[in-house]
Protein backbone atom coordinates (compact mmCIF):
# COMPACT_ATOMS: atom_id res chain seq x y z
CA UNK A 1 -334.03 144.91 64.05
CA UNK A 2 -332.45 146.51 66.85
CA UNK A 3 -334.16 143.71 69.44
CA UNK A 4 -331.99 141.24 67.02
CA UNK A 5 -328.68 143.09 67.13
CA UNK A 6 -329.36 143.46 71.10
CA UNK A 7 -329.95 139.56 71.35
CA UNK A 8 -326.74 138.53 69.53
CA UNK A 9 -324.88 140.40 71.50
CA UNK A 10 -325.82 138.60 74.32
CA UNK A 11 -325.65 135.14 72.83
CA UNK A 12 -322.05 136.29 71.45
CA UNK A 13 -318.87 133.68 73.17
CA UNK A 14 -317.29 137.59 74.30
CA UNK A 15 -319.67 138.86 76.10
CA UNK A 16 -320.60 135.82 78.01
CA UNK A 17 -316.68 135.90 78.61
CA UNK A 18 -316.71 139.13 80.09
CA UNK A 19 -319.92 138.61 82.41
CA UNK A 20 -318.18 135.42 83.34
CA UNK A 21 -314.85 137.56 84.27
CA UNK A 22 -316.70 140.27 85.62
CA UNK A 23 -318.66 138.04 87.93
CA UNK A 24 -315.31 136.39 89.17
CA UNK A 25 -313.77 139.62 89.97
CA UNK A 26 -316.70 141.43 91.61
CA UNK A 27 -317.23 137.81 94.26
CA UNK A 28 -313.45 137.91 94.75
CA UNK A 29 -313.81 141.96 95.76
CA UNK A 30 -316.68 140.82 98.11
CA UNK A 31 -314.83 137.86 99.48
CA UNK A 32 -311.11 140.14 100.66
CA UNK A 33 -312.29 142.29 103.65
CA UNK A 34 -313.25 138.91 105.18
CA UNK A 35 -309.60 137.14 104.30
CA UNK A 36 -307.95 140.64 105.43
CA UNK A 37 -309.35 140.26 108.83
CA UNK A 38 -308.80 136.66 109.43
CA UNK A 39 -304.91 137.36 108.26
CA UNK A 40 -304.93 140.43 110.73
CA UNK A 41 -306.86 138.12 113.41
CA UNK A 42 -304.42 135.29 113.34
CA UNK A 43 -301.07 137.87 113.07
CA UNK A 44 -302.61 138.97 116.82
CA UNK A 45 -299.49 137.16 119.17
CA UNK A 46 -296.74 138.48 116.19
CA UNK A 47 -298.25 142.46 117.24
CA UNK A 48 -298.64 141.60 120.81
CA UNK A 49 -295.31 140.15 120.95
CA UNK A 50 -293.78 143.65 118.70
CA UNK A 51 -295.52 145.63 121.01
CA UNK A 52 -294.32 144.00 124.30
CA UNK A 53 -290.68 143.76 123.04
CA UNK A 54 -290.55 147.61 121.76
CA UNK A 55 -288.82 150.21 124.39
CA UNK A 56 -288.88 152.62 122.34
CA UNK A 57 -292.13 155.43 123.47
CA UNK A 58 -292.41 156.26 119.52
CA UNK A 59 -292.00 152.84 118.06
CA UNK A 60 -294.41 151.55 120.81
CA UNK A 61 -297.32 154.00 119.77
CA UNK A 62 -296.76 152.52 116.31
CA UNK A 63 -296.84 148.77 117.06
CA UNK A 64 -300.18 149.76 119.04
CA UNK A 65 -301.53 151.12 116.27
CA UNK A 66 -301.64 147.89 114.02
CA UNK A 67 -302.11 145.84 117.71
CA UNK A 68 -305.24 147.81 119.11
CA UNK A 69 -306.73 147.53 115.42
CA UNK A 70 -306.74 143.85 115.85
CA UNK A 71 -307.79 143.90 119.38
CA UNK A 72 -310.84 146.63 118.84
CA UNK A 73 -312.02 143.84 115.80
CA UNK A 74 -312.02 141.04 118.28
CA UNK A 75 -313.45 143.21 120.82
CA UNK A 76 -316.22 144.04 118.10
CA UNK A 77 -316.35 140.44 117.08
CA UNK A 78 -317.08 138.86 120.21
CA UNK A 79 -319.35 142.14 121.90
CA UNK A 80 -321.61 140.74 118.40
CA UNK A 81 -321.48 137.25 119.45
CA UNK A 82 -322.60 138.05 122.97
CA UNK A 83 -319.11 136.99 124.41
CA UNK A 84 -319.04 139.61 126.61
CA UNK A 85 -316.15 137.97 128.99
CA UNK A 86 -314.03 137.66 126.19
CA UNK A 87 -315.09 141.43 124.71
CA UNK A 88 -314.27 143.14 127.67
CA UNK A 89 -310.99 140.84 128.58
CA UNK A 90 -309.53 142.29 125.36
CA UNK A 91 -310.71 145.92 125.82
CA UNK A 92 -309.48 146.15 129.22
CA UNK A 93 -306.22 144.41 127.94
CA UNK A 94 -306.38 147.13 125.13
CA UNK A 95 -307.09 150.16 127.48
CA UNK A 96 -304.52 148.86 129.60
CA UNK A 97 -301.83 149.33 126.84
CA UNK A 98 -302.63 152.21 125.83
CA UNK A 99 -302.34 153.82 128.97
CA UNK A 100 -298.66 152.09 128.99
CA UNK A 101 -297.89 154.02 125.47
CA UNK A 102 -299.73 157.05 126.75
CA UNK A 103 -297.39 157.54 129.81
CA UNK A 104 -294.48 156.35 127.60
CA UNK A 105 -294.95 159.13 125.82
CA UNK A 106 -295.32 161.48 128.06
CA UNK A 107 -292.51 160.68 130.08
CA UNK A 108 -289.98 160.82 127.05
CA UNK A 109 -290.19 164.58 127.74
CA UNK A 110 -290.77 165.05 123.75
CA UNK A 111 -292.70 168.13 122.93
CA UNK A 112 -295.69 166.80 121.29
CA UNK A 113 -296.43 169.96 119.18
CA UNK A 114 -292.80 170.36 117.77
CA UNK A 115 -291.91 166.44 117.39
CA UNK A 116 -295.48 164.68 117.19
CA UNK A 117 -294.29 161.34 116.01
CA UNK A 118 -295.92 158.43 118.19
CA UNK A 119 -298.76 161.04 119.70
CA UNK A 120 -300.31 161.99 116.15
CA UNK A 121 -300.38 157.64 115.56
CA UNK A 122 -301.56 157.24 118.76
CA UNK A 123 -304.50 160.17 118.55
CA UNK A 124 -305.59 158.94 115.09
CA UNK A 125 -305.33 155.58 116.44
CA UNK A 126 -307.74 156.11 119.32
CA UNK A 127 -309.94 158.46 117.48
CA UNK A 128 -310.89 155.22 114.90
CA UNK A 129 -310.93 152.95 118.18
CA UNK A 130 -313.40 154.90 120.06
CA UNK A 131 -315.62 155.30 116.76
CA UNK A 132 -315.52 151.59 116.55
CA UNK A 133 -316.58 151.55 120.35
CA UNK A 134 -319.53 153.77 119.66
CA UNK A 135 -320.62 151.41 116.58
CA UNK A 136 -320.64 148.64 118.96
CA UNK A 137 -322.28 150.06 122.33
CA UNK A 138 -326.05 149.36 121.06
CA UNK A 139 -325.45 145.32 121.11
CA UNK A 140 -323.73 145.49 124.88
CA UNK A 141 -325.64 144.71 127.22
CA UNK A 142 -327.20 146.52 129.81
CA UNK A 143 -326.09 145.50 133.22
CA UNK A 144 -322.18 145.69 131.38
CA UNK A 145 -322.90 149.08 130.23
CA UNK A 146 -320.86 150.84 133.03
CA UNK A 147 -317.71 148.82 132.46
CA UNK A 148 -317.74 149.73 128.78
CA UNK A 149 -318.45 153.29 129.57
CA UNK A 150 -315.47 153.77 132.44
CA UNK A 151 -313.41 152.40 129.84
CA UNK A 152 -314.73 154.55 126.87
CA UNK A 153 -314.22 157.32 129.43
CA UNK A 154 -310.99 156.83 130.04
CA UNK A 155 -310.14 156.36 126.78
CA UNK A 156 -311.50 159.47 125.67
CA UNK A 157 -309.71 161.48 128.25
CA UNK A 158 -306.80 160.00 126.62
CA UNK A 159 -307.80 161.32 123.30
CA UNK A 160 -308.41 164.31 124.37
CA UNK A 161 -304.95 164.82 126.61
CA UNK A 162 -303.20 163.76 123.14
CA UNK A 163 -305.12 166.32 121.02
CA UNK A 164 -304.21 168.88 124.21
CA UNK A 165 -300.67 168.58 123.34
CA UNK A 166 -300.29 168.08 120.16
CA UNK A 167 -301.99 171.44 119.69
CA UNK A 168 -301.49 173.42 123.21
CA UNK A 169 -302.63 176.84 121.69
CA UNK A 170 -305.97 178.23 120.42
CA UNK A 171 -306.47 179.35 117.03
CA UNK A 172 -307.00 182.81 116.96
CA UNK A 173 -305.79 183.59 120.56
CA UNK A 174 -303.13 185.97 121.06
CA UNK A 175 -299.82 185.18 122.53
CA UNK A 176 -299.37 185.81 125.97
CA UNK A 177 -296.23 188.60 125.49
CA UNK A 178 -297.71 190.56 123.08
CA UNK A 179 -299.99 193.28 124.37
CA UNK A 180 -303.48 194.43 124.20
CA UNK A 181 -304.55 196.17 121.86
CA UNK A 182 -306.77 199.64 123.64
């Protein structure tokens, strides 16, 4: 009895209807990240050209943001393809930039701790970069591992400045004016 209930339910024109939908939807879901990246891919010389034309130090650590994300895929993209020319081309083009925005920044004379704007994008933005890096450093190869590492390095020093000062003091350390305790 219940095998027969179970079996019409099957055969029934709604449920075939809904597998039918639910198969459309689910190869659609699968098919986006792909489109997303080839939109974001071929949008490349619009965020170059933002980037280039921005003077502003905050604005420019924005347009990096959404021009390094494209760069690190190509980067990523090629390094798997064993295009290493073209791979490092675009991450030296890529470090190269961000060292621009970097010193931008730093020269604006804002305080990073009180007015963060452009160093928080630019932090979170490196942080994902150089976790993308470390993804892709098993598949370079070997005698191209020093280039990839002096500009991981460098990089990460970067990072590391920016986390420096956007937050300059130690949790749990006193202030220098107050005094010790005896």
């Amino acid at each position: 009895m219940m095998r027969r209930v179970i079996m019409q339910r099957f055969r029934s024109e709604s449920f075939q209807t809904r597998m039918l939908v639910s198969c459309a939807i689910l190869s659609s879901l699968l098919a986006a990240p792909a489109c997303i990246a080839n939109t974001q891919q071929d949008r490349l010389p619009e965020f170059k050209e933002k980037f280039e034309r921005e003077t502003d130090p905050v604005r420019k650590a924005k347009a990096l943001s959404s021009l390094g994300d494209v760069q690190v895929l190509e980067f990523v993209h090629a390094a798997a393809a064993d295009n290493f020319d073209a791979a490092f081309a675009l991450l030296i083009e890529y470090r190269n930039e961000v060292r621009t925005t970097f010193d931008l920044l730093k020269a604006s004379g804002n305080d990073a701790e009180r007015k963060p704007e452009g160093f928080k994008q630019l932090q979170i933005h490196l942080r994902k970069s150089l976790w993308e890096m470390e993804r892709v450093m098993p598949r370079i190869a070997p005698d191209r591992h020093a280039t990839f590492d002096d500009i991981r390095n460098e990089l990460g020093r970067i990072h590391t400045e920016l986390i420096h000062m956007l937050f300059p003091r130690e949790p749990g350390s006193k202030k220098s004016n107050e005094n010790p305790e005896s």
